[in-house]
PDB file of N, CA and C in Angstrom:
ATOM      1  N   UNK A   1     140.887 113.155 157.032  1.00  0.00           N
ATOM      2  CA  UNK A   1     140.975 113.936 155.813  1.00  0.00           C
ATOM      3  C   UNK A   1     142.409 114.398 155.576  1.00  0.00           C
ATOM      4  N   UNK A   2     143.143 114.786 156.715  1.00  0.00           N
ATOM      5  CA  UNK A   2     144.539 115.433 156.675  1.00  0.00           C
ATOM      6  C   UNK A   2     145.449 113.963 156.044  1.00  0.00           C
ATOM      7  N   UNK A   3     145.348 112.690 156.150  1.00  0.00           N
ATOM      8  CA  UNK A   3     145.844 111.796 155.483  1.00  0.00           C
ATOM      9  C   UNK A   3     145.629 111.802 154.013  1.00  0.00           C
ATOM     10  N   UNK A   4     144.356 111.850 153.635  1.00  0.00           N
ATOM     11  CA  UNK A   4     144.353 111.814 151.979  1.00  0.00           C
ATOM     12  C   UNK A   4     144.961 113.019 151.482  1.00  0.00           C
ATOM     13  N   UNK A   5     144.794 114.543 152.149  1.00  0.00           N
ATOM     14  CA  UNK A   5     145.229 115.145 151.210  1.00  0.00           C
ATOM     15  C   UNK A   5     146.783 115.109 151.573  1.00  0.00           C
ATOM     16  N   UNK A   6     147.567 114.758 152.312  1.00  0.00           N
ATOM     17  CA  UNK A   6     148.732 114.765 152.284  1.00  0.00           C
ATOM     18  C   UNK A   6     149.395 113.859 150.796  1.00  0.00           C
ATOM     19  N   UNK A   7     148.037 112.630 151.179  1.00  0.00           N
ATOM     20  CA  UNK A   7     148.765 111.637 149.933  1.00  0.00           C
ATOM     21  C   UNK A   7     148.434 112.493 148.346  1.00  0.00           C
ATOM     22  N   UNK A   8     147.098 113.233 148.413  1.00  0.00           N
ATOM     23  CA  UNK A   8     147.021 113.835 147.049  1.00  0.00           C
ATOM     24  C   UNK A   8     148.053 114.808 146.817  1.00  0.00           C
ATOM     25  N   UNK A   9     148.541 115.609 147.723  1.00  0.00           N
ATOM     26  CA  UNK A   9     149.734 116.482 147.052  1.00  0.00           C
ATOM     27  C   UNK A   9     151.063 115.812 147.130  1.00  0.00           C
ATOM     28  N   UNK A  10     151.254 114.209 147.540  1.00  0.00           N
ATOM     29  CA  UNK A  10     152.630 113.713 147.060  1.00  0.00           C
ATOM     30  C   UNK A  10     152.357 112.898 145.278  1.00  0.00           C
ATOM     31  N   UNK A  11     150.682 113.121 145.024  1.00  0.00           N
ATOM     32  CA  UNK A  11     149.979 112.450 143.818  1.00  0.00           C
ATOM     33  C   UNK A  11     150.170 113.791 142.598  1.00  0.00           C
ATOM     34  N   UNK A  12     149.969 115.022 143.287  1.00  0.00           N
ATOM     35  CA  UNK A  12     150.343 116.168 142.728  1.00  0.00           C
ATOM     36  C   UNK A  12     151.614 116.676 142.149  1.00  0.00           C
ATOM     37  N   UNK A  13     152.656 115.793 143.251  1.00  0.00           N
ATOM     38  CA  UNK A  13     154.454 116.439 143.316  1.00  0.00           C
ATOM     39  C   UNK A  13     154.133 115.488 141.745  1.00  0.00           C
ATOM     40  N   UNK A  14     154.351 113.950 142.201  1.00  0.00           N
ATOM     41  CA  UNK A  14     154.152 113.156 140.714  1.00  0.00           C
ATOM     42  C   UNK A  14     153.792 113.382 139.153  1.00  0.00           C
ATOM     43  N   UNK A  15     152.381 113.636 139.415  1.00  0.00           N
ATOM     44  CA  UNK A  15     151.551 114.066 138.239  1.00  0.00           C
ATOM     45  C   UNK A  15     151.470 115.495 137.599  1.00  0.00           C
ATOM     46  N   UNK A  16     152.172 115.744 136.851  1.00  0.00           N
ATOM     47  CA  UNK A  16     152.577 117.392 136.371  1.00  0.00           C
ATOM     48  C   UNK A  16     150.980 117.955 135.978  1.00  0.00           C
ATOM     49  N   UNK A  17     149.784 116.839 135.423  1.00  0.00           N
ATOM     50  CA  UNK A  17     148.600 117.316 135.290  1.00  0.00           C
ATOM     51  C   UNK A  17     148.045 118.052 136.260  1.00  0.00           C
ATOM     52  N   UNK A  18     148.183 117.622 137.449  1.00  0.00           N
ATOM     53  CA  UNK A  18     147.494 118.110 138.525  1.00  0.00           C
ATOM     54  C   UNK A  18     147.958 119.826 138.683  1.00  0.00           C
ATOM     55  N   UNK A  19     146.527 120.294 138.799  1.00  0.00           N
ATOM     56  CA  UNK A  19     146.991 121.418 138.442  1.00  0.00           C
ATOM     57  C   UNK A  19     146.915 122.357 140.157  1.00  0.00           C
ATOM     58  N   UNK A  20     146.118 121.656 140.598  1.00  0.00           N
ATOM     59  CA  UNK A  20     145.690 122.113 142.172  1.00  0.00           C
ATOM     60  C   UNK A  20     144.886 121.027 143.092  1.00  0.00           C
ATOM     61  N   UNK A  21     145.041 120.806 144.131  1.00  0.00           N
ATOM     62  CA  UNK A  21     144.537 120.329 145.345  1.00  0.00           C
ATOM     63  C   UNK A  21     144.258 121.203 146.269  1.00  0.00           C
ATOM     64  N   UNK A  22     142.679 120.885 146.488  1.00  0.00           N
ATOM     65  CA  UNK A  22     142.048 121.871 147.509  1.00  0.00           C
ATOM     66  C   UNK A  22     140.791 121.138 148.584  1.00  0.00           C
ATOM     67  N   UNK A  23     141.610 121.682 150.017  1.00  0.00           N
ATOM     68  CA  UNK A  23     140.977 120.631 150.850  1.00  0.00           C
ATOM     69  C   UNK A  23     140.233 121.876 151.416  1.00  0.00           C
ATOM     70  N   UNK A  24     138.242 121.589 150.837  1.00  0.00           N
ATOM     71  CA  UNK A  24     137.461 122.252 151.043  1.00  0.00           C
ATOM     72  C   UNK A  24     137.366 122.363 152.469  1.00  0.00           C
ATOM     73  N   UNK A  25     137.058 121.659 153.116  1.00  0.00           N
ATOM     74  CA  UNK A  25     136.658 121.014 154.290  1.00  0.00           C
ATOM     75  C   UNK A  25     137.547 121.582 155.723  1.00  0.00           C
ATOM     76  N   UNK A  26     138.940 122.660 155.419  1.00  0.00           N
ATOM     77  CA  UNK A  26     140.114 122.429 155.780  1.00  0.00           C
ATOM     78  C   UNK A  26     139.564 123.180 157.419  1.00  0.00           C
ATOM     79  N   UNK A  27     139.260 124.567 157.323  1.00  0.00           N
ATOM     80  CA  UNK A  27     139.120 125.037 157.929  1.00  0.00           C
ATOM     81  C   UNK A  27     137.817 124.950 159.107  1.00  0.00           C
ATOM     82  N   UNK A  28     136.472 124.380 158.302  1.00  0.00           N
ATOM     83  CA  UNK A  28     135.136 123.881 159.008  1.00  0.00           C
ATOM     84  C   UNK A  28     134.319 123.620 158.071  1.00  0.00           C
ATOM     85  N   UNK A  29     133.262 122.746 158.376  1.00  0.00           N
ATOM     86  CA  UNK A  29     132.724 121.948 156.896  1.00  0.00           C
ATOM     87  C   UNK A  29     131.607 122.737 156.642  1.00  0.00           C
ATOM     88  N   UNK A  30     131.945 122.298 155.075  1.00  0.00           N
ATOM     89  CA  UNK A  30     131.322 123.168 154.288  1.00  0.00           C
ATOM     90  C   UNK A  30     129.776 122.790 153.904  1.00  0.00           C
ATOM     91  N   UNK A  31     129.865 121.309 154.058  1.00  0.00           N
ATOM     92  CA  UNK A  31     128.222 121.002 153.698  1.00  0.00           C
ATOM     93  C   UNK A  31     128.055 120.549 152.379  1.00  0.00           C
ATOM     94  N   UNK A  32     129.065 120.663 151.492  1.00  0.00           N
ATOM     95  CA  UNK A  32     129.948 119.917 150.184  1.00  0.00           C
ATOM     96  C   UNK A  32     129.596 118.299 150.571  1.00  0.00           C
ATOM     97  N   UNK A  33     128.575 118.102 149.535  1.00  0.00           N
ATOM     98  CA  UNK A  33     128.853 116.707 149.219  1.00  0.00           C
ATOM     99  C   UNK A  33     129.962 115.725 149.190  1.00  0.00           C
ATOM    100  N   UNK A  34     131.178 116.524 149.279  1.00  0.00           N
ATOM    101  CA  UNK A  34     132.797 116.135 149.000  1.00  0.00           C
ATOM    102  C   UNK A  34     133.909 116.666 149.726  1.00  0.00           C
ATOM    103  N   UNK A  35     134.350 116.488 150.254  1.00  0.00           N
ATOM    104  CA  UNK A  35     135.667 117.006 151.082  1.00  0.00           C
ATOM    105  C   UNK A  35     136.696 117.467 150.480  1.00  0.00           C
ATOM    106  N   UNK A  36     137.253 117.085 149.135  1.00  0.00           N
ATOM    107  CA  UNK A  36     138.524 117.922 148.156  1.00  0.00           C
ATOM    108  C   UNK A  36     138.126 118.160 146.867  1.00  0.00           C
ATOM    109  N   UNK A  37     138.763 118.213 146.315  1.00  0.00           N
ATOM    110  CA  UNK A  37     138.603 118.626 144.838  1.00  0.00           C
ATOM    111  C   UNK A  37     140.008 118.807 144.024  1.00  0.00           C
ATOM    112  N   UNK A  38     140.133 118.102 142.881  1.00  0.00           N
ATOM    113  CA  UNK A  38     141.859 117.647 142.243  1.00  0.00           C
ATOM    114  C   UNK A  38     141.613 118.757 140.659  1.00  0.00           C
ATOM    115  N   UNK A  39     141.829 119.610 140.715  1.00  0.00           N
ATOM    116  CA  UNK A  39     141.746 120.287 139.283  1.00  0.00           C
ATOM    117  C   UNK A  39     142.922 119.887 138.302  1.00  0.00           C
ATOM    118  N   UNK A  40     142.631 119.135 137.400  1.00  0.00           N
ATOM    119  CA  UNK A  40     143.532 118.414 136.642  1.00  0.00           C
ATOM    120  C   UNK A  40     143.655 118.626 135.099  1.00  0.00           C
ATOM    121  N   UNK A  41     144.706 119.243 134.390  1.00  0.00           N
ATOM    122  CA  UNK A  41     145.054 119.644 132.846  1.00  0.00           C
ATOM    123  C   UNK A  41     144.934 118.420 132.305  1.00  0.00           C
ATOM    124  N   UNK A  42     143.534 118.430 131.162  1.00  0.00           N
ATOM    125  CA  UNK A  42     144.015 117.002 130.004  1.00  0.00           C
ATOM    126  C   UNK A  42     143.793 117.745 128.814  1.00  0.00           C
ATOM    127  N   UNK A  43     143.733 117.078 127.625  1.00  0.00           N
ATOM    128  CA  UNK A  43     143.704 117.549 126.180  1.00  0.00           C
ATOM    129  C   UNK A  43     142.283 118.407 125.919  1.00  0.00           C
ATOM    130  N   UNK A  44     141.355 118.394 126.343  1.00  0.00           N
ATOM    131  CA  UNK A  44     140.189 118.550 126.618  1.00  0.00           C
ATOM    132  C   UNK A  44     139.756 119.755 127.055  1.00  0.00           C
ATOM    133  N   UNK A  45     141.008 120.485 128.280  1.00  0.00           N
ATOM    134  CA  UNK A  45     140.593 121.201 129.188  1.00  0.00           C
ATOM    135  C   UNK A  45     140.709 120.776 130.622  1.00  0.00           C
ATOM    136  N   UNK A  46     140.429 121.517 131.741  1.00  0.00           N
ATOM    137  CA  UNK A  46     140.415 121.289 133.211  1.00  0.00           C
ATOM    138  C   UNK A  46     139.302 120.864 133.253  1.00  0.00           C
ATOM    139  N   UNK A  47     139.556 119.257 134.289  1.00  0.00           N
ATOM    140  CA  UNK A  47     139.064 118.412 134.832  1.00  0.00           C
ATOM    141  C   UNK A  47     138.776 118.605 136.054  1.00  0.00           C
ATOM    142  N   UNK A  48     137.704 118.612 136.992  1.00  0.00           N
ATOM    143  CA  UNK A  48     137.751 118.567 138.493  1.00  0.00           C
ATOM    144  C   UNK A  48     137.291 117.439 138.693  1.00  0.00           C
ATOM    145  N   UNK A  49     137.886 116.692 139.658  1.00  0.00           N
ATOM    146  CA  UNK A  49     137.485 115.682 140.425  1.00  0.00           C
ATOM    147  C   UNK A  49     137.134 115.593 141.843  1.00  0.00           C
ATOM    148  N   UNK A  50     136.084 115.458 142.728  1.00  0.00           N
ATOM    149  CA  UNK A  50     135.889 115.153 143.825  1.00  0.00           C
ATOM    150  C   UNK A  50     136.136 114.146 144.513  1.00  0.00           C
ATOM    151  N   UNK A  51     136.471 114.589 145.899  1.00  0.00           N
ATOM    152  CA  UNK A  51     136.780 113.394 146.645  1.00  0.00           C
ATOM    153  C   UNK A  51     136.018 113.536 148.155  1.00  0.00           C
ATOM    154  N   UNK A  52     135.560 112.812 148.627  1.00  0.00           N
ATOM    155  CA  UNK A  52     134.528 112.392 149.650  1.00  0.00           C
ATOM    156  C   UNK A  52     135.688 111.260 150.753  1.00  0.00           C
ATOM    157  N   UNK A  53     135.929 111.730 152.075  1.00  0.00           N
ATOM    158  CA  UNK A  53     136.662 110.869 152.669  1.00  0.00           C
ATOM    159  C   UNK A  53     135.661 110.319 153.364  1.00  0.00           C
ATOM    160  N   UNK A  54     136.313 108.859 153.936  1.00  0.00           N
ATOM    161  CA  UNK A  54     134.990 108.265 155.161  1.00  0.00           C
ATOM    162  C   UNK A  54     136.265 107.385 155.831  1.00  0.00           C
ATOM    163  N   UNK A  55     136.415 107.808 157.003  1.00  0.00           N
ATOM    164  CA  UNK A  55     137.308 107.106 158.234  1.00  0.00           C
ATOM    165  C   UNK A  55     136.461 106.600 159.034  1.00  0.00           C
ATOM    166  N   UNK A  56     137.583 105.781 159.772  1.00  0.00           N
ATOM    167  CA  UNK A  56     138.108 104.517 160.769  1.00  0.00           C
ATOM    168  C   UNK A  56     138.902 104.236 161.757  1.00  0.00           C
ATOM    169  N   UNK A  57     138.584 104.095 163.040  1.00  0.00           N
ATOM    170  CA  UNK A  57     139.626 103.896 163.349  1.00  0.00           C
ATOM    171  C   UNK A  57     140.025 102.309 163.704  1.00  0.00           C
ATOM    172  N   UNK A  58     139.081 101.534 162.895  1.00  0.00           N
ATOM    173  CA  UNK A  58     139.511 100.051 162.895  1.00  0.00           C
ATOM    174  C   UNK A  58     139.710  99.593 161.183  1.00  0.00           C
ATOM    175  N   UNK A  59     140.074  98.419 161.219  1.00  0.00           N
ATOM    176  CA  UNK A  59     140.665  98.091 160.333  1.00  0.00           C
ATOM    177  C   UNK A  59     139.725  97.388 159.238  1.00  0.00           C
ATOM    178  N   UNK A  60     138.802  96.472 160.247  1.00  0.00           N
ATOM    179  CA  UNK A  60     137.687  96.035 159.899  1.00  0.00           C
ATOM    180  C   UNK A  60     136.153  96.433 159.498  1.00  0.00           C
ATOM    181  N   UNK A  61     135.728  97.357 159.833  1.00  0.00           N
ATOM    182  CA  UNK A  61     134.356  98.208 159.490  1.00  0.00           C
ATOM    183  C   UNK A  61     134.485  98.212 158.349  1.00  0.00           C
ATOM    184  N   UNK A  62     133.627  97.732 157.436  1.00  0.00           N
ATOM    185  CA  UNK A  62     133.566  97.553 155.990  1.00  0.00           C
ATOM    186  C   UNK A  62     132.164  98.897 155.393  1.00  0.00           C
ATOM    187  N   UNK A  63     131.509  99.024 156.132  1.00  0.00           N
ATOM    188  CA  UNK A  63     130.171  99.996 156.133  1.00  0.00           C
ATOM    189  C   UNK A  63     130.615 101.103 156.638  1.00  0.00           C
ATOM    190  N   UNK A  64     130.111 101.938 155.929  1.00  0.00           N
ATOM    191  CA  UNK A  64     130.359 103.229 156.237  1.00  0.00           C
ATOM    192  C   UNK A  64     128.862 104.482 155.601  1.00  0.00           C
ATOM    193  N   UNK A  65     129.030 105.699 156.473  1.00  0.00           N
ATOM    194  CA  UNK A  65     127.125 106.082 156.105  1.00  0.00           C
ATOM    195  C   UNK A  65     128.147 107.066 154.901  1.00  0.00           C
ATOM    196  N   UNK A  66     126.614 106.945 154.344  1.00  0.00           N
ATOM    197  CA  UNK A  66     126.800 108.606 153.001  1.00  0.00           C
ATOM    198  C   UNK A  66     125.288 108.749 153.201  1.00  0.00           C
ATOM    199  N   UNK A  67     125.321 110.212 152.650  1.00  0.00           N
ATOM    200  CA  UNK A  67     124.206 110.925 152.615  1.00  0.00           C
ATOM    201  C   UNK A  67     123.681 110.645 151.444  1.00  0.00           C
ATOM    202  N   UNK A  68     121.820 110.831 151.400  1.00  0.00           N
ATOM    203  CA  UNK A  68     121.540 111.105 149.726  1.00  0.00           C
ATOM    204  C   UNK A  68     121.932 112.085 148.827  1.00  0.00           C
ATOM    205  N   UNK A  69     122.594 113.141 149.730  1.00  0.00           N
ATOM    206  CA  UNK A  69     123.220 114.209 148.605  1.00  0.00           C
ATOM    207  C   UNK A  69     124.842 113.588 147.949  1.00  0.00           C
ATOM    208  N   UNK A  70     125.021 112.755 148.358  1.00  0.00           N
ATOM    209  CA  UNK A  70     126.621 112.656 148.321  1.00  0.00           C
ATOM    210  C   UNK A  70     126.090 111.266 147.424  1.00  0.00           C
ATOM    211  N   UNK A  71     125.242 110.604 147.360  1.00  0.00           N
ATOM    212  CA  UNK A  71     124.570 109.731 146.234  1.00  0.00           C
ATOM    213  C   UNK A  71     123.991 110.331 145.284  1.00  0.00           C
ATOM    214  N   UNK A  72     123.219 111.789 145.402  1.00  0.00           N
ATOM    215  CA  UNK A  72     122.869 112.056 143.538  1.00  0.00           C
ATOM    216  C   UNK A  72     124.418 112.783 143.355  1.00  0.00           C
ATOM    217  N   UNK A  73     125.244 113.415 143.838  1.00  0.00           N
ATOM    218  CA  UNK A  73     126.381 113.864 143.733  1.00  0.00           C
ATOM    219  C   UNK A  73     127.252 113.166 142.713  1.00  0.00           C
ATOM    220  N   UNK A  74     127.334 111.980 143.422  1.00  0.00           N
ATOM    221  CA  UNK A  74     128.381 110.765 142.751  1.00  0.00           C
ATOM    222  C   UNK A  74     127.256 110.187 141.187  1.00  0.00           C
ATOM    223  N   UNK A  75     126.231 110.287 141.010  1.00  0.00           N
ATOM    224  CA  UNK A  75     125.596 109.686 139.919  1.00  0.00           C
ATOM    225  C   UNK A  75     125.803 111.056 139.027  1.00  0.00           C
ATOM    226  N   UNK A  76     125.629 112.454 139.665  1.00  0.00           N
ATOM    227  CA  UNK A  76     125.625 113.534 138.452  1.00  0.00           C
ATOM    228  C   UNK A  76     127.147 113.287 138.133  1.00  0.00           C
ATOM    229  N   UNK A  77     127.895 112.859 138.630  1.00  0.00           N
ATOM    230  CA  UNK A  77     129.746 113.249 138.157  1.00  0.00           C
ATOM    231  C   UNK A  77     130.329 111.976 138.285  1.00  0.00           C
ATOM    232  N   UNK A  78     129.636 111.268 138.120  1.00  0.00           N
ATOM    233  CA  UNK A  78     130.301 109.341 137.665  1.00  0.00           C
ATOM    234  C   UNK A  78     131.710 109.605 138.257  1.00  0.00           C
ATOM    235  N   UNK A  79     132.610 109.468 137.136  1.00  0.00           N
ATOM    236  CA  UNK A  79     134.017 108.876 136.865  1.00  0.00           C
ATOM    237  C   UNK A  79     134.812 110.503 137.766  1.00  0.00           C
ATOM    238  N   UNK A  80     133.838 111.345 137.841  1.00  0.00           N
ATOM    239  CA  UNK A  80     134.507 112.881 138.672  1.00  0.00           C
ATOM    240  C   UNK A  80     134.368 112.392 140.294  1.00  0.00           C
ATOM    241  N   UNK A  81     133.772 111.427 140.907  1.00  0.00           N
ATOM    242  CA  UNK A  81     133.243 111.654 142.163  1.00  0.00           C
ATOM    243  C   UNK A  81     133.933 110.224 142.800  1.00  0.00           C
ATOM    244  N   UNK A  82     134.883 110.442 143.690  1.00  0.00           N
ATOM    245  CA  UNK A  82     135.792 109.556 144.290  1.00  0.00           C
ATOM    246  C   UNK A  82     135.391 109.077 145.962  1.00  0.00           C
ATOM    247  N   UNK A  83     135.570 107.806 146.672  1.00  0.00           N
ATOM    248  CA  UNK A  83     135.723 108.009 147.655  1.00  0.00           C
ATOM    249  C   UNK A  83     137.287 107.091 148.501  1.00  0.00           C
ATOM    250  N   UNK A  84     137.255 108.123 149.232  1.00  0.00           N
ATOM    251  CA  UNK A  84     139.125 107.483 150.161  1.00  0.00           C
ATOM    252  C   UNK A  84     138.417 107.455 151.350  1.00  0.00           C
ATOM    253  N   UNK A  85     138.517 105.696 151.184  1.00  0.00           N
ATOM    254  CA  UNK A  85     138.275 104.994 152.737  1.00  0.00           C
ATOM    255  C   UNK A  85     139.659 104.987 153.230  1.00  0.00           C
ATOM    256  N   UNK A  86     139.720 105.295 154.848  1.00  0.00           N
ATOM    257  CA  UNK A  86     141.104 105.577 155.196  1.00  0.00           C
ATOM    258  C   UNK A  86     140.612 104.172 156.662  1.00  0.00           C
ATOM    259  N   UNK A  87     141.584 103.895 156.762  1.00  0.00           N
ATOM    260  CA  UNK A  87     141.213 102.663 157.887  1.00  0.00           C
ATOM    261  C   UNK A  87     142.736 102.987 158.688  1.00  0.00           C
ATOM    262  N   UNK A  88     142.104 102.580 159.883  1.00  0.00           N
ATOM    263  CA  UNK A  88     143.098 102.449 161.224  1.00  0.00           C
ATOM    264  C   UNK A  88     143.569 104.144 161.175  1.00  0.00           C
ATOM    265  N   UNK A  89     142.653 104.828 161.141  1.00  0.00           N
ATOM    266  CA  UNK A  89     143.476 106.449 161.615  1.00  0.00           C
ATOM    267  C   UNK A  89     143.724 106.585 162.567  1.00  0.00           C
ATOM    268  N   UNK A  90     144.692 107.439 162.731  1.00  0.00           N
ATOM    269  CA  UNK A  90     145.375 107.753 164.010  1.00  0.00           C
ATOM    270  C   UNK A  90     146.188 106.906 164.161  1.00  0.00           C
ATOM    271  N   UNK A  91     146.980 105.757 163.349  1.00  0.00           N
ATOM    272  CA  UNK A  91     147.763 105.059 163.267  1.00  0.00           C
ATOM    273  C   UNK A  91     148.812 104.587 162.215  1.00  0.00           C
ATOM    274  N   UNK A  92     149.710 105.702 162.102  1.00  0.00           N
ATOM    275  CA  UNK A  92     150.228 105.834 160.760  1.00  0.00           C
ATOM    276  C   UNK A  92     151.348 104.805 160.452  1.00  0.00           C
ATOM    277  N   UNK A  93     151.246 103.920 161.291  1.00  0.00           N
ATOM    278  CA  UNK A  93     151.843 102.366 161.344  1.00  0.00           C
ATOM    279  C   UNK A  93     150.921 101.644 160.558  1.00  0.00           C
ATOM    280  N   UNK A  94     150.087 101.673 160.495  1.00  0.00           N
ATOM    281  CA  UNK A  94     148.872 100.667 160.201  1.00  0.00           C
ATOM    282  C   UNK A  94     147.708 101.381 158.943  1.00  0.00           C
ATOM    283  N   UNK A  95     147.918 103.292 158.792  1.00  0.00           N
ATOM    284  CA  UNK A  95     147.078 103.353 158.182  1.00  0.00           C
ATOM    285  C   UNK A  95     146.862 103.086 156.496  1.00  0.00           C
ATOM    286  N   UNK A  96     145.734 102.477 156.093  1.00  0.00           N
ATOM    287  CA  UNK A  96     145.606 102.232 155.082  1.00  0.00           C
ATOM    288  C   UNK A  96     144.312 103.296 154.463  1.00  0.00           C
ATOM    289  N   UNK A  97     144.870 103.373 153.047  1.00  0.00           N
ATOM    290  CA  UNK A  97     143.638 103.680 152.147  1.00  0.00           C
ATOM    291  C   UNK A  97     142.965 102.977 150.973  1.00  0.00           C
ATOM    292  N   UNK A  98     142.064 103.109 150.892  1.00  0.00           N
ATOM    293  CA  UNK A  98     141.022 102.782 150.033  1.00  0.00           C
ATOM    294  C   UNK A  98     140.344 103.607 149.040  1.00  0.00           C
ATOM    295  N   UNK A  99     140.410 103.882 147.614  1.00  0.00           N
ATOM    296  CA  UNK A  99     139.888 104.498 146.570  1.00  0.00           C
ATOM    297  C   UNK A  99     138.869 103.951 146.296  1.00  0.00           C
ATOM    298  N   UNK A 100     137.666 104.533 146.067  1.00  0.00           N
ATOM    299  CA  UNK A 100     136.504 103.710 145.550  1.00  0.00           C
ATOM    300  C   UNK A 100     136.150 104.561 144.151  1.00  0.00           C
ATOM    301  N   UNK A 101     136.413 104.485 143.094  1.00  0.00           N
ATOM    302  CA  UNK A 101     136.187 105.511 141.792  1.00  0.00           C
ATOM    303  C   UNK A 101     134.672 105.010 141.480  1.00  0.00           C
ATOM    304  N   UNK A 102     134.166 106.093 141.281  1.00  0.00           N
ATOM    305  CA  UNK A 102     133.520 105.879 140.267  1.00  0.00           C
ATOM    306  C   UNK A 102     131.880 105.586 140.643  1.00  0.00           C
ATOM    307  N   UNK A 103     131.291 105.109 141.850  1.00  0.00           N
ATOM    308  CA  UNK A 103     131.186 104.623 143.131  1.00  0.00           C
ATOM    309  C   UNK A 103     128.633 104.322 142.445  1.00  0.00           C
ATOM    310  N   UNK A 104     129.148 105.061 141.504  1.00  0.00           N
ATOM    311  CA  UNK A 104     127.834 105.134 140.438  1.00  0.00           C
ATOM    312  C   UNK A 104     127.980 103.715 139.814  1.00  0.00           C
ATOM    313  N   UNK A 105     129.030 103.820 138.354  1.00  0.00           N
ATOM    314  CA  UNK A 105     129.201 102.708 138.046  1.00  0.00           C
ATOM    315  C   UNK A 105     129.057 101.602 138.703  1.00  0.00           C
ATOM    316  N   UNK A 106     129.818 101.371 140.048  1.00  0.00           N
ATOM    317  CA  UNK A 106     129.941 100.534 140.818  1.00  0.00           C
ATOM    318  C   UNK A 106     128.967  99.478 141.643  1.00  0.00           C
ATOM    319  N   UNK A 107     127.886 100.684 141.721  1.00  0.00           N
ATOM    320  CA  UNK A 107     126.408 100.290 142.281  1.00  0.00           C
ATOM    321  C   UNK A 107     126.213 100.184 140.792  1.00  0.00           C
ATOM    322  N   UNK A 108     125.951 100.193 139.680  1.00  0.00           N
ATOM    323  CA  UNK A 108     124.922  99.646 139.048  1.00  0.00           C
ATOM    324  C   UNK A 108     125.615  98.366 138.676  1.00  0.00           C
ATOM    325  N   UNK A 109     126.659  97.857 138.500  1.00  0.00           N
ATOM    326  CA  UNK A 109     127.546  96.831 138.653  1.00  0.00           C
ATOM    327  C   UNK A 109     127.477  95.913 139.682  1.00  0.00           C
ATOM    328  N   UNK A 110     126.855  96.387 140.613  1.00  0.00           N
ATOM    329  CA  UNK A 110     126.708  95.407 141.949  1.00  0.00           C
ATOM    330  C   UNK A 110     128.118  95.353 142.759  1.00  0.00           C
ATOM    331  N   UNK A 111     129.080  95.966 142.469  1.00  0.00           N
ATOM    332  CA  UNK A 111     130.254  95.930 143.351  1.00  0.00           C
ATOM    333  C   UNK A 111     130.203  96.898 144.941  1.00  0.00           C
ATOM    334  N   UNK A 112     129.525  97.669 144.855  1.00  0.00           N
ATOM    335  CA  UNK A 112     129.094  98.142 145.654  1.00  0.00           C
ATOM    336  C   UNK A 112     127.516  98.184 146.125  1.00  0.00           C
ATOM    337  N   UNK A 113     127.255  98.065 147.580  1.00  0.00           N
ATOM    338  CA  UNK A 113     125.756  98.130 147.993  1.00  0.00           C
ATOM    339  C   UNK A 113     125.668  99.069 148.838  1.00  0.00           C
ATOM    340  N   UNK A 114     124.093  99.430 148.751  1.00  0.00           N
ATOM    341  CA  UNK A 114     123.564 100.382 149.798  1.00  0.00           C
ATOM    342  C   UNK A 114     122.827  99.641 150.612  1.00  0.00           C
ATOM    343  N   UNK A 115     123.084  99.984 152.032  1.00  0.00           N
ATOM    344  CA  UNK A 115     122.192  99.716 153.079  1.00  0.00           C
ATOM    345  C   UNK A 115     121.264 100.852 153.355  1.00  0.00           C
ATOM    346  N   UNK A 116     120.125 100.330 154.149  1.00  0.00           N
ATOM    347  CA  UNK A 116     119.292 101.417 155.029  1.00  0.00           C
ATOM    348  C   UNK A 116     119.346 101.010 155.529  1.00  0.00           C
ATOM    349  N   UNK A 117     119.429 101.728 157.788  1.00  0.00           N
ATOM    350  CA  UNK A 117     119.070 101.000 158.738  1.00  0.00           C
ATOM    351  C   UNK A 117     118.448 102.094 159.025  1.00  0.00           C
ATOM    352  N   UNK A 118     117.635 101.362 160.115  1.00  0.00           N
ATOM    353  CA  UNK A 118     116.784 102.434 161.115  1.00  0.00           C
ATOM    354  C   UNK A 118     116.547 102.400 162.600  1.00  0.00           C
TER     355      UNK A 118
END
């Protein structure tokens, strides 16, 4: 988690919209469907966006678990509800991220799937 939000407040220095970055999660988890939250100025009004991290410490693991709360979560707030796959942590030689927007759309699109195992 300490990787994405580092990258969201160099996304913050950038983007004059961004009005705040707040890493819920910082101190002990909260039980938040989502790990941050990007409060962002548009024409409209303030925007919040969520973000949900899911780490790795390989490069390869393509699956990763979510909860059913963190699935009606992402369907009530579509285009608001983000996820940052972070791969190879603990290796800031190698680490990469992954944005998944939108992650509703995506499943009804078929770009994304759900598994069950048991």
């Amino acid at each position: 988690e300490q990787i994405v939000y580092h990258y969201l407040l160099q996304q913050k220095e950038a983007d004059p919209s961004i009005m705040e970055v707040k890493w819920c999660n910082r101190e002990n988890e909260k039980g938040a469907p989502y790990d941050m939250e990007i409060s962002r100025k548009t024409d409209s009004g303030i925007v919040q966006t969520f973000i949900e991290v899911k780490t790795t410490k390989t490069d390869d693991k393509d699956m990763f678990e979510i909860s059913s709360q963190q699935i009606q979560f992402a369907q009530e707030h579509r285009e608001n509800f983000h996820i940052y796959r972070v791969f190879n942590a603990g290796d800031l030689e190698r680490v990469r991220l992954v944005r998944i927007d939108n992650i509703s759309l995506r499943m009804d699109q078929k770009q994304v799937r759900l598994w069950m195992m048991i």
